[in-house]
PDB file of N, CA and C in Angstrom:
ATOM      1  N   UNK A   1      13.539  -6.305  15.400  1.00  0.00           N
ATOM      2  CA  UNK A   1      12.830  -7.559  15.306  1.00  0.00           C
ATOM      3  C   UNK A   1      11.966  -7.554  14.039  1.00  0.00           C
ATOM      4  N   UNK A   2      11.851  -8.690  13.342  1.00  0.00           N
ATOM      5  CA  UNK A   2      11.073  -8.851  12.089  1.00  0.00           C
ATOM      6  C   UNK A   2       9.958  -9.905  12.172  1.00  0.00           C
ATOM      7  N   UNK A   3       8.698  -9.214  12.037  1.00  0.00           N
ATOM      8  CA  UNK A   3       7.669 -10.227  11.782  1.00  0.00           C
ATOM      9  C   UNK A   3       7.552 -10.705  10.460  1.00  0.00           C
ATOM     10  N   UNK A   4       7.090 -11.915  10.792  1.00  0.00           N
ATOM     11  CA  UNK A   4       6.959 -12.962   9.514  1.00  0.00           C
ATOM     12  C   UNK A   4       5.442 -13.271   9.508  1.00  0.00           C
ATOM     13  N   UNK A   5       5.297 -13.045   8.043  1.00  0.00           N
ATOM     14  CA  UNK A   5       4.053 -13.869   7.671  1.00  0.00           C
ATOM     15  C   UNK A   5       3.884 -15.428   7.329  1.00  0.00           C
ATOM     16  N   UNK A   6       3.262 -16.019   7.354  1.00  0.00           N
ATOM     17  CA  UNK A   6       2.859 -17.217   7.095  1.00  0.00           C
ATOM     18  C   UNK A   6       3.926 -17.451   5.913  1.00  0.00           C
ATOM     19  N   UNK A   7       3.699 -16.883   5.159  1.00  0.00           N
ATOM     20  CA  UNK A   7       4.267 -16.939   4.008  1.00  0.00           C
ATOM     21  C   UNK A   7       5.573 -17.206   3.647  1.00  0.00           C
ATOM     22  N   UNK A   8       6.156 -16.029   4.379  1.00  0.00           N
ATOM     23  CA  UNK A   8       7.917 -15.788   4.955  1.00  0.00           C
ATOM     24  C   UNK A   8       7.820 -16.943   5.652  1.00  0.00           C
ATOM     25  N   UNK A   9       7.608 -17.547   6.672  1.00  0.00           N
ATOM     26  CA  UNK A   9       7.756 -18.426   7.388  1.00  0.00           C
ATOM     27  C   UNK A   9       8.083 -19.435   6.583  1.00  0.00           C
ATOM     28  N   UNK A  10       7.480 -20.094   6.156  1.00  0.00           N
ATOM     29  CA  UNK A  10       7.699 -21.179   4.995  1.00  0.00           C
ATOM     30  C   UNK A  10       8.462 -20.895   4.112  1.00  0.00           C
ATOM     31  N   UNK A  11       8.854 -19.942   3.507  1.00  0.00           N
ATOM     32  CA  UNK A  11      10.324 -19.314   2.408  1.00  0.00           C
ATOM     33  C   UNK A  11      11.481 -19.582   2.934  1.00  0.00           C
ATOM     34  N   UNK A  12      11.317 -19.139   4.908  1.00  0.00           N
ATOM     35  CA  UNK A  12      12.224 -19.213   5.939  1.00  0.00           C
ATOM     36  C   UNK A  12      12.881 -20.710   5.388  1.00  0.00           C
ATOM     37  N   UNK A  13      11.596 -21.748   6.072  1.00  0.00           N
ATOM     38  CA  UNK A  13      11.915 -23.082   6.245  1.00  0.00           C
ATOM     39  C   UNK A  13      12.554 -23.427   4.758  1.00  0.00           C
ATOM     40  N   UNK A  14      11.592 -23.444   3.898  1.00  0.00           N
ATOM     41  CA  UNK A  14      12.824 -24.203   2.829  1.00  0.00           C
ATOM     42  C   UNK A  14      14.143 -23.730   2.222  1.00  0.00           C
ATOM     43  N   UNK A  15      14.117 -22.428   2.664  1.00  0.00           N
ATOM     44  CA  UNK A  15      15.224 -21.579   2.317  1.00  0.00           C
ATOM     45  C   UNK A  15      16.499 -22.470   3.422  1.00  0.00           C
ATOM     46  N   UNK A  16      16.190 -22.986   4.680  1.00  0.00           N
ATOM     47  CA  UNK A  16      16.754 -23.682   5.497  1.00  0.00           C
ATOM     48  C   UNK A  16      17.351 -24.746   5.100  1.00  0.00           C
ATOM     49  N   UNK A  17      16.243 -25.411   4.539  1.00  0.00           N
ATOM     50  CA  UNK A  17      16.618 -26.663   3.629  1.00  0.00           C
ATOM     51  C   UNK A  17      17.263 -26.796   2.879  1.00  0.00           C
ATOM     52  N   UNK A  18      17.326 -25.932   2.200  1.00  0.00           N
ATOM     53  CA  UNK A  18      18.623 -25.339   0.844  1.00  0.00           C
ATOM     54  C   UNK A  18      19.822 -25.295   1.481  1.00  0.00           C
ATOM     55  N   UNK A  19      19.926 -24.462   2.758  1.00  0.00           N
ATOM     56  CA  UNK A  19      21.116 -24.636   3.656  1.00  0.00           C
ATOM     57  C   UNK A  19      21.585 -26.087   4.096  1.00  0.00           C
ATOM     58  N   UNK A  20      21.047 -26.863   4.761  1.00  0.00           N
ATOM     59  CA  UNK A  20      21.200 -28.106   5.550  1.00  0.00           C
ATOM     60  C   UNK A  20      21.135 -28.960   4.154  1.00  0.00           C
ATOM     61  N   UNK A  21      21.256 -28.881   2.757  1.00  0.00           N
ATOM     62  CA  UNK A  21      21.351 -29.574   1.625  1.00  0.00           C
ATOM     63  C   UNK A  21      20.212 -30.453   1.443  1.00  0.00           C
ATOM     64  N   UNK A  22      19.258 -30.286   1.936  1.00  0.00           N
ATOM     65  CA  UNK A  22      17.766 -31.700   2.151  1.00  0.00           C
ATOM     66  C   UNK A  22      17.426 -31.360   0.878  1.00  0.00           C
ATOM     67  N   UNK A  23      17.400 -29.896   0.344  1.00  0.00           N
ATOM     68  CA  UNK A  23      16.623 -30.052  -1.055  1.00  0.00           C
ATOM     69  C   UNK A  23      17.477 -28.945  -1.677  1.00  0.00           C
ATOM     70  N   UNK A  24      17.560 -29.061  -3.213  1.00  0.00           N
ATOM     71  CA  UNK A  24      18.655 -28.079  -4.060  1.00  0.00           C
ATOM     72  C   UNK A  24      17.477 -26.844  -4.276  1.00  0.00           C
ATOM     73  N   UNK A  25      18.237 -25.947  -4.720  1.00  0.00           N
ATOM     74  CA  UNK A  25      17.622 -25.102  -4.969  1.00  0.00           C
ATOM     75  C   UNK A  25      16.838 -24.547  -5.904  1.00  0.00           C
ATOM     76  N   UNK A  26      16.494 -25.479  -7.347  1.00  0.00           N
ATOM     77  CA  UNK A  26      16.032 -25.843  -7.909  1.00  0.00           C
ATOM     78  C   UNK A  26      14.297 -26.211  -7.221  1.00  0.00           C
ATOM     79  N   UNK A  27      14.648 -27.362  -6.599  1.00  0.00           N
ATOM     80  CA  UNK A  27      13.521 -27.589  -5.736  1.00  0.00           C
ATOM     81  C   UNK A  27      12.857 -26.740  -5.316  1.00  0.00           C
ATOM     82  N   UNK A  28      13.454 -26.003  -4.626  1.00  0.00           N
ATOM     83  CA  UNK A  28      13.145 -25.153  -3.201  1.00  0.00           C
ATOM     84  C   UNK A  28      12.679 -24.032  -4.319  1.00  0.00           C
ATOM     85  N   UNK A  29      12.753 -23.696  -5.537  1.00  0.00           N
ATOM     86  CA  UNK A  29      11.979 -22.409  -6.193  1.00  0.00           C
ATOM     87  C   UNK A  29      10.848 -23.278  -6.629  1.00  0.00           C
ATOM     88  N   UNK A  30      10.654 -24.607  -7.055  1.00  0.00           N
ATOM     89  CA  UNK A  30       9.339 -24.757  -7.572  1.00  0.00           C
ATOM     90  C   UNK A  30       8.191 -24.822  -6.251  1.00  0.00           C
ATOM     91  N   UNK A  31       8.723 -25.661  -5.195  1.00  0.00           N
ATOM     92  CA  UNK A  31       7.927 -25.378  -3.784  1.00  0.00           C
ATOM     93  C   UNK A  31       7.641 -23.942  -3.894  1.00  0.00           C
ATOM     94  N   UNK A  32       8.266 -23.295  -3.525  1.00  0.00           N
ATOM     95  CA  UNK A  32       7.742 -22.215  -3.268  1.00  0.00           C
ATOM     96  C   UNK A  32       7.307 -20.779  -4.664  1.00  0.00           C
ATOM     97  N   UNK A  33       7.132 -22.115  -5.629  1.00  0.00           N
ATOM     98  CA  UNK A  33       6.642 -20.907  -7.053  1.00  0.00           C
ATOM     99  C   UNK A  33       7.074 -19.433  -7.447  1.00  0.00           C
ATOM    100  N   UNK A  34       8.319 -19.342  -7.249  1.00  0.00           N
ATOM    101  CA  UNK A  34       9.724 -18.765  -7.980  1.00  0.00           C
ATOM    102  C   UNK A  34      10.800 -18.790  -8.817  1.00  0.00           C
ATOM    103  N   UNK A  35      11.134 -18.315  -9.424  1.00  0.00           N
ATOM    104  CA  UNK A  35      12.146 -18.638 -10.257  1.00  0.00           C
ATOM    105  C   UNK A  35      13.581 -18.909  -9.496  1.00  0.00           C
ATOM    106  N   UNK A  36      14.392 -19.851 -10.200  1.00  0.00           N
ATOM    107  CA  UNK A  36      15.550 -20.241  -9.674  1.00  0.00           C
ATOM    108  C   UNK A  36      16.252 -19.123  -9.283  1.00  0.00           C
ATOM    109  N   UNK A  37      16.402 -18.173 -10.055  1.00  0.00           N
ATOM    110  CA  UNK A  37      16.902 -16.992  -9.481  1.00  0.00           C
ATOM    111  C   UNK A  37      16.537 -16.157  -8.546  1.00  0.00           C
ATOM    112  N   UNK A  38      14.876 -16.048  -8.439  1.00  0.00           N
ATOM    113  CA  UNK A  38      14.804 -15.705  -7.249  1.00  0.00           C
ATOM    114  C   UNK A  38      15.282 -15.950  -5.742  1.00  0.00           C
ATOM    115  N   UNK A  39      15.110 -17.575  -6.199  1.00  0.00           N
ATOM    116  CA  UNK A  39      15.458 -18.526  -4.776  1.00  0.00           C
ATOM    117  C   UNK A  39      16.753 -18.102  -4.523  1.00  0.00           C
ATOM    118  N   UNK A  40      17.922 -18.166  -5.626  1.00  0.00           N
ATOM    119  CA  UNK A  40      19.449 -17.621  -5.138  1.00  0.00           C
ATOM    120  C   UNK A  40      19.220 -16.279  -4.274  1.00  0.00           C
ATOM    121  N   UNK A  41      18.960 -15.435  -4.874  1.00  0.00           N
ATOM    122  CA  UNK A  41      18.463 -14.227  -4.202  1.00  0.00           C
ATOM    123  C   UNK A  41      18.105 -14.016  -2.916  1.00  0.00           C
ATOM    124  N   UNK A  42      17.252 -15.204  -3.010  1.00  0.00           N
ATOM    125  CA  UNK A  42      16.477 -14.809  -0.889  1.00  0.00           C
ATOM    126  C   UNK A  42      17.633 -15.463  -0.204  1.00  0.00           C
ATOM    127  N   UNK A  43      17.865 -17.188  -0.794  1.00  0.00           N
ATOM    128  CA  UNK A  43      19.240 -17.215   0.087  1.00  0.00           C
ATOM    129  C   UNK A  43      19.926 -16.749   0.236  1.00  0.00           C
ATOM    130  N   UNK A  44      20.633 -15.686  -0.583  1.00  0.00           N
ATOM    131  CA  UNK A  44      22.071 -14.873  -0.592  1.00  0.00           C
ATOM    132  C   UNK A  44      21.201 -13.905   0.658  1.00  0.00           C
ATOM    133  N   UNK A  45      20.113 -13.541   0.730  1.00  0.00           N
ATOM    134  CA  UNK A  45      19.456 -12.498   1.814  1.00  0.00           C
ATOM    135  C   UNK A  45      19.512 -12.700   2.629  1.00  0.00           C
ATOM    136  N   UNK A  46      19.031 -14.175   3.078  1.00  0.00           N
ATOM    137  CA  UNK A  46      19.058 -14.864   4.443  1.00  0.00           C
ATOM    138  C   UNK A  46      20.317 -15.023   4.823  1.00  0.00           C
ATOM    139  N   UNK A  47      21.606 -15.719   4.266  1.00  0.00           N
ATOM    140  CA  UNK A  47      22.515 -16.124   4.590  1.00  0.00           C
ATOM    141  C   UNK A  47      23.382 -14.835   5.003  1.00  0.00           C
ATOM    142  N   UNK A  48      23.441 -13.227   4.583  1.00  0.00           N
ATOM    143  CA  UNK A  48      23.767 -12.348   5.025  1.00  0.00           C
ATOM    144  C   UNK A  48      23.237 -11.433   6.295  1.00  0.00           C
ATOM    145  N   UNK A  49      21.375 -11.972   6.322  1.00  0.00           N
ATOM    146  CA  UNK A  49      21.108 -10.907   7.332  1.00  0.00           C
ATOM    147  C   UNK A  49      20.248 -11.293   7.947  1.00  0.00           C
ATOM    148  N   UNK A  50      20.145 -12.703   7.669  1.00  0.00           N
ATOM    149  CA  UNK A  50      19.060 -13.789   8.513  1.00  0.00           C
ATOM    150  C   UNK A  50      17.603 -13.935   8.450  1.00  0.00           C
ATOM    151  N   UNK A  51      16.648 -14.086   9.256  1.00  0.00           N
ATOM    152  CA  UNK A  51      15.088 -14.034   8.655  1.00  0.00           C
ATOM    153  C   UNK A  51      15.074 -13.113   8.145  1.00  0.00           C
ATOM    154  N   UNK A  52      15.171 -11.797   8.053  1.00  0.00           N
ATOM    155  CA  UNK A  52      14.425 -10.445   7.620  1.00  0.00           C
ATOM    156  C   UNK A  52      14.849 -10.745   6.143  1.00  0.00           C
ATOM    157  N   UNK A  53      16.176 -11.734   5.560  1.00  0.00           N
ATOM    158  CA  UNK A  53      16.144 -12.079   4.407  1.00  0.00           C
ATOM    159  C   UNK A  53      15.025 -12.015   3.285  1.00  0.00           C
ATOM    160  N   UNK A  54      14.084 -12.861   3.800  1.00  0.00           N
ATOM    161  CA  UNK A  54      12.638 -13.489   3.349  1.00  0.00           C
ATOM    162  C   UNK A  54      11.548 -12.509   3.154  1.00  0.00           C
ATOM    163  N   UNK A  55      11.803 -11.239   3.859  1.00  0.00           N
ATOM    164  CA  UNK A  55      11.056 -10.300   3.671  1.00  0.00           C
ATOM    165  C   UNK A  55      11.204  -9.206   2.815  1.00  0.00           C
ATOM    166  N   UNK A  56       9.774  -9.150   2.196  1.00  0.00           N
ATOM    167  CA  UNK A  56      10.741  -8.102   0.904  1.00  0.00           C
ATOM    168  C   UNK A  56      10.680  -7.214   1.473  1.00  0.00           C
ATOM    169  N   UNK A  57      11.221  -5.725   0.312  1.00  0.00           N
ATOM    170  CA  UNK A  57      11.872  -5.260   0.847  1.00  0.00           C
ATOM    171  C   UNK A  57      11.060  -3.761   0.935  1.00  0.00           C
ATOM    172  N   UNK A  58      10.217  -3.589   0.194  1.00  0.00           N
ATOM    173  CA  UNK A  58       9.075  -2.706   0.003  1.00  0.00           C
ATOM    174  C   UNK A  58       8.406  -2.542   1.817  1.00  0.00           C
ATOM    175  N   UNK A  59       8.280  -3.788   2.518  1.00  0.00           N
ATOM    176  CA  UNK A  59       7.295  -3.664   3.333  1.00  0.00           C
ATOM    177  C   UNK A  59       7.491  -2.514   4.312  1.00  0.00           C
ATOM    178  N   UNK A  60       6.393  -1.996   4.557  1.00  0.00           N
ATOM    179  CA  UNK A  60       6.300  -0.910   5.793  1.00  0.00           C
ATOM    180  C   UNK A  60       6.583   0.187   4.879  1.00  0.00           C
ATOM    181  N   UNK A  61       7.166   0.759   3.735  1.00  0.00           N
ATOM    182  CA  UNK A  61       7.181   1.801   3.120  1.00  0.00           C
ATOM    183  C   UNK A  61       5.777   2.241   2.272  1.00  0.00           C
ATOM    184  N   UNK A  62       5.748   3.786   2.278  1.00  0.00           N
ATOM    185  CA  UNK A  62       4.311   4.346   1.713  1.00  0.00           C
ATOM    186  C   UNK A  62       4.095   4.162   0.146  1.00  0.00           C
ATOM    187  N   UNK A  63       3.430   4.306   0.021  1.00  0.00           N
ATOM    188  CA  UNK A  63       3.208   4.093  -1.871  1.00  0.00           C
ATOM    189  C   UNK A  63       3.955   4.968  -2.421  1.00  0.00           C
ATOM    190  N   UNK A  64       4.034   4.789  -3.403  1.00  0.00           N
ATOM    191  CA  UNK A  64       4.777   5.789  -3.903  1.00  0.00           C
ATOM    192  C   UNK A  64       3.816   6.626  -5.186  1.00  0.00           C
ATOM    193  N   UNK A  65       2.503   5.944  -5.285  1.00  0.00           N
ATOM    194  CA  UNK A  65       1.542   6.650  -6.175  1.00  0.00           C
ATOM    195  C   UNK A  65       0.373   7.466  -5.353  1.00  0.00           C
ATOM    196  N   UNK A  66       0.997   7.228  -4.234  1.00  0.00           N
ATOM    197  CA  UNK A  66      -0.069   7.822  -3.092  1.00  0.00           C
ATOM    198  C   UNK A  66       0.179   9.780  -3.634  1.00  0.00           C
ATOM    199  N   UNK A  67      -1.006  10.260  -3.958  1.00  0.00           N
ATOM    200  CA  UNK A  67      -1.301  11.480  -4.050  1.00  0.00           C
ATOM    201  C   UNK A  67      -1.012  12.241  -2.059  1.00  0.00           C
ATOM    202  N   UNK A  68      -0.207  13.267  -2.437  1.00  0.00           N
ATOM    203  CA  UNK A  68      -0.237  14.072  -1.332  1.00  0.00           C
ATOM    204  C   UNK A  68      -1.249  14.878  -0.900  1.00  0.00           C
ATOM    205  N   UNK A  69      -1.891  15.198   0.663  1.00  0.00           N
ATOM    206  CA  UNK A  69      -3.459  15.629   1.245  1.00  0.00           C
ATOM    207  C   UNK A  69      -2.988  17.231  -0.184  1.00  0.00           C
ATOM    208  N   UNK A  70      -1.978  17.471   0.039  1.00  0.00           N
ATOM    209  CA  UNK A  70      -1.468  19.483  -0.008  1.00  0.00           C
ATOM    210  C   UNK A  70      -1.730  18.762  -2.035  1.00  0.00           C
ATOM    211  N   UNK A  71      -1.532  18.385  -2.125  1.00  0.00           N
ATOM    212  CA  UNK A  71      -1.888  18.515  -3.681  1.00  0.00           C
ATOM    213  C   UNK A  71      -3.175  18.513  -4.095  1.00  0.00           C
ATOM    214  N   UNK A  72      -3.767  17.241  -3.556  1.00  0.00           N
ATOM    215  CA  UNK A  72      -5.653  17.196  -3.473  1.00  0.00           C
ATOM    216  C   UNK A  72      -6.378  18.440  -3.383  1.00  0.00           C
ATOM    217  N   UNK A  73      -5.812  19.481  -2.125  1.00  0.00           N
ATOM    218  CA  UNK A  73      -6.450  20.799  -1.772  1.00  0.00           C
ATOM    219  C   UNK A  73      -6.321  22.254  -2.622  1.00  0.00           C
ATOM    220  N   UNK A  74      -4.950  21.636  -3.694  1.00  0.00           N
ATOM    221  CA  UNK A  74      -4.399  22.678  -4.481  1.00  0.00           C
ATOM    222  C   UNK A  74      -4.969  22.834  -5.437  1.00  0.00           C
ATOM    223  N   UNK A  75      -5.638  21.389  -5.871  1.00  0.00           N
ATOM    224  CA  UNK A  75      -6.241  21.289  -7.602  1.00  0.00           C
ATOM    225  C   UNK A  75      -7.894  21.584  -7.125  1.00  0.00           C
ATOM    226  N   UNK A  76      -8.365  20.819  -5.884  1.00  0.00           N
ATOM    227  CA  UNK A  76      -9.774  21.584  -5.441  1.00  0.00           C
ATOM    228  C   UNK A  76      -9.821  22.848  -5.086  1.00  0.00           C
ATOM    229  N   UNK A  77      -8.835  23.729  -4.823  1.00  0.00           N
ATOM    230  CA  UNK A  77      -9.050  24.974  -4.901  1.00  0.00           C
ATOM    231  C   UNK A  77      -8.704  25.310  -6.217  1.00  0.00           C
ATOM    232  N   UNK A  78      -8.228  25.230  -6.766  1.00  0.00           N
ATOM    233  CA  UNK A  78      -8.224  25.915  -8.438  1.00  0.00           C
ATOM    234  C   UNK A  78      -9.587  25.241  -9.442  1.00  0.00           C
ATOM    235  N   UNK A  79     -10.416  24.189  -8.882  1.00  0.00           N
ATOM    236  CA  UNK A  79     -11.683  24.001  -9.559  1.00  0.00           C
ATOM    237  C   UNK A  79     -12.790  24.921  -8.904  1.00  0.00           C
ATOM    238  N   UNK A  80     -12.461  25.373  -7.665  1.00  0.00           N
ATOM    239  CA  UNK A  80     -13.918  26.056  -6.962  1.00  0.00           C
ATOM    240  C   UNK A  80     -13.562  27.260  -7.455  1.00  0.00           C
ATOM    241  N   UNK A  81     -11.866  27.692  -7.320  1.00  0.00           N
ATOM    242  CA  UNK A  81     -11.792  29.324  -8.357  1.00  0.00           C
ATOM    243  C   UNK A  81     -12.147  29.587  -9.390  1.00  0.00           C
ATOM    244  N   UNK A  82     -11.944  28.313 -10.746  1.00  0.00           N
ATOM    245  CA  UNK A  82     -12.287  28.958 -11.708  1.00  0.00           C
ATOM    246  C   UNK A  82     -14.007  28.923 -12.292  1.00  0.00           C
ATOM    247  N   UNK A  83     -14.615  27.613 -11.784  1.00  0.00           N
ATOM    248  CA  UNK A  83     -15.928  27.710 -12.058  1.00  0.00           C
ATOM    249  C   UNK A  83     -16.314  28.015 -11.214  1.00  0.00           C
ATOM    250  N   UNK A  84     -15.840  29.639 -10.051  1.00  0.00           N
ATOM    251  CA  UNK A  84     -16.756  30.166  -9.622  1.00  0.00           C
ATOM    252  C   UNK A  84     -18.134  29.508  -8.425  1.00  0.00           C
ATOM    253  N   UNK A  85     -17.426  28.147  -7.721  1.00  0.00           N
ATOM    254  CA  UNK A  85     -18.534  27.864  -6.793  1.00  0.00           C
ATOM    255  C   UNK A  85     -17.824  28.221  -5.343  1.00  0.00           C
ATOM    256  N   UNK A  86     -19.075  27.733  -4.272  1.00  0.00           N
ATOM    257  CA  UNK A  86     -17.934  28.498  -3.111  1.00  0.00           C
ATOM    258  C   UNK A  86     -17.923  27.120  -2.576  1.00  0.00           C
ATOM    259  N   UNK A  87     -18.345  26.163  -2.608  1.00  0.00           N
ATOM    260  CA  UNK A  87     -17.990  25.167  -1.510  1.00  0.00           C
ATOM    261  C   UNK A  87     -17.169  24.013  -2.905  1.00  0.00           C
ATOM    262  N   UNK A  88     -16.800  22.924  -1.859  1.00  0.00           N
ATOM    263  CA  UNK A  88     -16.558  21.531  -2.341  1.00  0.00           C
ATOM    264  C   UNK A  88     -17.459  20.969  -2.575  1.00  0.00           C
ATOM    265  N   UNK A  89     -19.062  21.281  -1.971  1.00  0.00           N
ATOM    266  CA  UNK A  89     -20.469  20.699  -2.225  1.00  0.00           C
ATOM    267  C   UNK A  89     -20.838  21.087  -3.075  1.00  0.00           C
ATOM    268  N   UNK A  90     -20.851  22.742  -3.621  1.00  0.00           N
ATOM    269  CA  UNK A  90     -20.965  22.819  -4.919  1.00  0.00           C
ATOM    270  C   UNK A  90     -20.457  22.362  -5.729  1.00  0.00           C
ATOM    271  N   UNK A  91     -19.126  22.478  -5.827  1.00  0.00           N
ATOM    272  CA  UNK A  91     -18.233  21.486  -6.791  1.00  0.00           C
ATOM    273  C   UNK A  91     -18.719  19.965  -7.063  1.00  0.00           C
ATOM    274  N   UNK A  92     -19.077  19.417  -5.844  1.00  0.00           N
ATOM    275  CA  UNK A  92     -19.330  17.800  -6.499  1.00  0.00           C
ATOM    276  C   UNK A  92     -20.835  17.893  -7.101  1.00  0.00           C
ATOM    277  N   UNK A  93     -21.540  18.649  -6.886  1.00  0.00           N
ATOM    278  CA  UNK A  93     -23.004  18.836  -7.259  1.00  0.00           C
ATOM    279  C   UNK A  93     -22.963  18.731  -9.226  1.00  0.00           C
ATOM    280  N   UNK A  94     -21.401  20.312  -9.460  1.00  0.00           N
ATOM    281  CA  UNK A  94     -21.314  20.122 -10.809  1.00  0.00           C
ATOM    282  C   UNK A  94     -20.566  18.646 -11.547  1.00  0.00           C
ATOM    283  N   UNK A  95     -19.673  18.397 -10.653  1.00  0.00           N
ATOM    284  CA  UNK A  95     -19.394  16.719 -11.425  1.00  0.00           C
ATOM    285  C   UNK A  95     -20.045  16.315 -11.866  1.00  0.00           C
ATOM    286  N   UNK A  96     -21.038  15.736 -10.776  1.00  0.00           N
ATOM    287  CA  UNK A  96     -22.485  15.064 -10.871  1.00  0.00           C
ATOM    288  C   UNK A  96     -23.206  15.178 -12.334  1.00  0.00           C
ATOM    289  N   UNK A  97     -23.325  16.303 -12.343  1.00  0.00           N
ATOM    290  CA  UNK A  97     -24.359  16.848 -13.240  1.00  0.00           C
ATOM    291  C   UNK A  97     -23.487  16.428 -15.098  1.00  0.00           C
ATOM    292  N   UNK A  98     -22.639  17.071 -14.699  1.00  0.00           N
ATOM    293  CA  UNK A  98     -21.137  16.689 -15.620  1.00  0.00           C
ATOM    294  C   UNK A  98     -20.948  15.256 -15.603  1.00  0.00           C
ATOM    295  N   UNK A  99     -21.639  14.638 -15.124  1.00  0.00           N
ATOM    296  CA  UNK A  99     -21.534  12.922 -15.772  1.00  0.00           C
ATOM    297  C   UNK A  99     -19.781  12.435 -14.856  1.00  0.00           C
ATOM    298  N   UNK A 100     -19.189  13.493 -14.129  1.00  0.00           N
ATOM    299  CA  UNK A 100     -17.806  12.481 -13.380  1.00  0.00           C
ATOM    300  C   UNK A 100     -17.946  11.931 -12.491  1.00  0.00           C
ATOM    301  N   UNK A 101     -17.889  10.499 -12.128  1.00  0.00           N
ATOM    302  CA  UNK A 101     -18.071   9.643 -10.958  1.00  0.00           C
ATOM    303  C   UNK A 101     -16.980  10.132 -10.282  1.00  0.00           C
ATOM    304  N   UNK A 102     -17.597  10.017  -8.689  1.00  0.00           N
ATOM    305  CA  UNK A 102     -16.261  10.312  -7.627  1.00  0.00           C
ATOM    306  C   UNK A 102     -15.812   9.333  -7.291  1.00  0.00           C
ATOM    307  N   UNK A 103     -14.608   9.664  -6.920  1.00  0.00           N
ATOM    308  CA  UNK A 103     -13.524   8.661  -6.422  1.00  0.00           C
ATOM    309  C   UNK A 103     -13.833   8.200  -4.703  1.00  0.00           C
ATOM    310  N   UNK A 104     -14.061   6.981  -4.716  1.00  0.00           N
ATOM    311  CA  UNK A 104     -14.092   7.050  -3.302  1.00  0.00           C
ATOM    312  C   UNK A 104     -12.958   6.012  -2.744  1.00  0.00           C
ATOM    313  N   UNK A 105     -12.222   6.952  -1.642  1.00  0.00           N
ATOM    314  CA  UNK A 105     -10.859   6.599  -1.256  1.00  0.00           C
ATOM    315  C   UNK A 105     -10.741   5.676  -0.144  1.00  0.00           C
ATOM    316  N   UNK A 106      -9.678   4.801  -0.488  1.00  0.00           N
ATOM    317  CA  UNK A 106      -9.468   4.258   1.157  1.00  0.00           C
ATOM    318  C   UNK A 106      -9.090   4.073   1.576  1.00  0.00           C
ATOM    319  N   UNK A 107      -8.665   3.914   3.200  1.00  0.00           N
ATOM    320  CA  UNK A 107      -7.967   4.440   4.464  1.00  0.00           C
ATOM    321  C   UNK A 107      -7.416   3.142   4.766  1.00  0.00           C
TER     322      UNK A 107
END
């Protein structure tokens, strides 16, 4: 089953329209602020595999610039080895001092 956003929903509908001939497809990319080629595109999507057409295709997959936890822990342990501190609190203490703003991440 495929959820639709608001968004999809309405791509759905005029993508429909393109079908049932009410509006060319021309139309149906400036409504929905795409290029003509795009619009061929989602229809050729829809018309093969139905709503989930409309949905791209990225969704539900992880980033792909997403840093791994095991890499984060690899490069913070090779900063507490070589300048010699023992915690991660020491470590951000020297950033600090070192003028590097931390990164603050989010979930």
């Amino acid at each position: 089953m495929t959820i639709l956003t608001m968004k999809d929903e309405k791509r759905l509908k005029i993508i429909q329209r393109v079908f049932q001939g009410e509006v060319t497809v021309v139309q149906a990319a400036l409504v929905l602020g795409i290029s003509e080629r795009q619009c061929y595109r989602i229809k050729a999507r829809v018309k093969k595999g139905g709503a989930k057409g409309v949905v791209h295709g990225n969704r539900g997959r992880p980033s792909k610039r997403k840093i791994k936890e095991k890499t984060v822990k690899f490069h913070r342990a090779n900063f507490v080895r070589k300048l010699g501190v023992i915690s991660t609190v020491e470590l951000t203490h020297l950033a600090e001092k070192a003028g590097i703003e931390p990164v603050v991440r989010r979930r």
